[in-house]
Protein backbone atom coordinates (compact mmCIF):
# COMPACT_ATOMS: atom_id res chain seq x y z
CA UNK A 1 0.00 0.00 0.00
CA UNK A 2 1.26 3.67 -1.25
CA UNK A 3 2.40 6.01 2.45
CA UNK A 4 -0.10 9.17 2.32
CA UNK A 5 2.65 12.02 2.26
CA UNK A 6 0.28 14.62 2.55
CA UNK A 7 -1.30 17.38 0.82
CA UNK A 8 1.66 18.51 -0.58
CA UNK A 9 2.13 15.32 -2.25
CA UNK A 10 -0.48 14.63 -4.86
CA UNK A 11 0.36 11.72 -6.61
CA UNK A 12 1.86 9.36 -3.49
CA UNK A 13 2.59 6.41 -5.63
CA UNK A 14 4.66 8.43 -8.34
CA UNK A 15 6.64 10.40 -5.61
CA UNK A 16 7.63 7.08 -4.10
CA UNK A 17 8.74 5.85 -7.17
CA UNK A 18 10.86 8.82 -8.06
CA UNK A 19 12.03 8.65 -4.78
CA UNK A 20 13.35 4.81 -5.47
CA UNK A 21 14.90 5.80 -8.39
CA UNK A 22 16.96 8.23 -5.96
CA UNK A 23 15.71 11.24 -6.52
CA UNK A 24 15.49 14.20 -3.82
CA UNK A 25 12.65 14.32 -1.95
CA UNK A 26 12.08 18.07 -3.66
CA UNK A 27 12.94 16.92 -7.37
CA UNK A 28 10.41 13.51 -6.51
CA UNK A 29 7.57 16.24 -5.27
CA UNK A 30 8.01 18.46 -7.82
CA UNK A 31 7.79 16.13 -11.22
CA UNK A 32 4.94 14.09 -9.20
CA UNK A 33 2.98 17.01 -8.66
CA UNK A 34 3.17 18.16 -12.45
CA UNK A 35 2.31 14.37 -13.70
CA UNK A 36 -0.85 14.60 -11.07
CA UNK A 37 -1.83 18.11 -12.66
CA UNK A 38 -4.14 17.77 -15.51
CA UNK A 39 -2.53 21.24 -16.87
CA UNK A 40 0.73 20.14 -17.51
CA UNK A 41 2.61 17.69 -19.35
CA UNK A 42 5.90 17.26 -17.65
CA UNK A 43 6.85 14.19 -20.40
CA UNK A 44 7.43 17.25 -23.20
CA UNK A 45 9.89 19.77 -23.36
CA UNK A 46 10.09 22.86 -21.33
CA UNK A 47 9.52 26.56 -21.38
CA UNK A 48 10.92 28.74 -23.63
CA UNK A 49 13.58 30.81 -21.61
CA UNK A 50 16.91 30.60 -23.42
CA UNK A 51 19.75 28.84 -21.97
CA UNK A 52 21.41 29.55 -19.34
CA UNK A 53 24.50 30.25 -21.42
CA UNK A 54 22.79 33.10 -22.67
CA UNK A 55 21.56 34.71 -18.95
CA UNK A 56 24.09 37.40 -17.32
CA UNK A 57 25.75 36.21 -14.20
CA UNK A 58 23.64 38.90 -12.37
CA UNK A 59 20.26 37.07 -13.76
CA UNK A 60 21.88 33.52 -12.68
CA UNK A 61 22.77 34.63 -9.10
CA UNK A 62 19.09 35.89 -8.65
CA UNK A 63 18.05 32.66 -9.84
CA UNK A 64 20.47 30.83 -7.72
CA UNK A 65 19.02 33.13 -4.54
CA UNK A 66 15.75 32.80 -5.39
CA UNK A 67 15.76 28.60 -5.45
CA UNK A 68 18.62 28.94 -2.33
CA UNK A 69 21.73 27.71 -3.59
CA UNK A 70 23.99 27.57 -1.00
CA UNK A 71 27.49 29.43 -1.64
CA UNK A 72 26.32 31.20 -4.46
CA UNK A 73 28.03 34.03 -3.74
CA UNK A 74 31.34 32.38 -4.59
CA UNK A 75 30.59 31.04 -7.57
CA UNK A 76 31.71 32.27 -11.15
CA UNK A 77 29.08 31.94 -14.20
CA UNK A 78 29.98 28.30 -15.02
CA UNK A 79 29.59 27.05 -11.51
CA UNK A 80 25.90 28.78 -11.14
CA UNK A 81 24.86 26.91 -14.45
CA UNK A 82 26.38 23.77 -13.09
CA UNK A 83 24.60 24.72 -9.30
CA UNK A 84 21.25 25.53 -11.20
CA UNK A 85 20.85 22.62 -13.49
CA UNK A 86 21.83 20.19 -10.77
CA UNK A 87 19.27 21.35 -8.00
């Protein structure tokens, strides 16, 4: 029987699974959550915001804040795209 997470879980049974695979618990929540919302189709591709090659380092380190990269402050503008596409 699939745990009840809780509300902020909203497909249990595909958030454990992610989570088997080893995913974070945030990563497992997140891609759950958009395969449980009718509005979304996480199996396509994304947006349509350009690379992150293409950002400033300013625009990267406000993206780094705003998910909470730790150490951000340190890094150049290779190490935030590494720090961003790996959280």
């Amino acid at each position: 029987m699939t745990k009840d997470h809780g509300p902020s879980i909203k497909d249990d049974e595909a958030f454990e699974a992610l989570r088997d695979e080893g995913m974070s618990k945030e990563k497992a929540a997140r891609i759950s959550n958009a395969q449980a919302n009718e509005d979304m189709d996480p199996s396509t591709k994304g947006g349509k915001a350009p690379p992150y090659e293409e950002w400033t380092k300013d625009d990267l380190y406000a993206r780094a804040q705003e998910i909470g990269i730790e150490g951000r402050s340190g890094m150049d503008k290779d190490a935030l795209i590494e720090a961003l596409r790996s959280h």
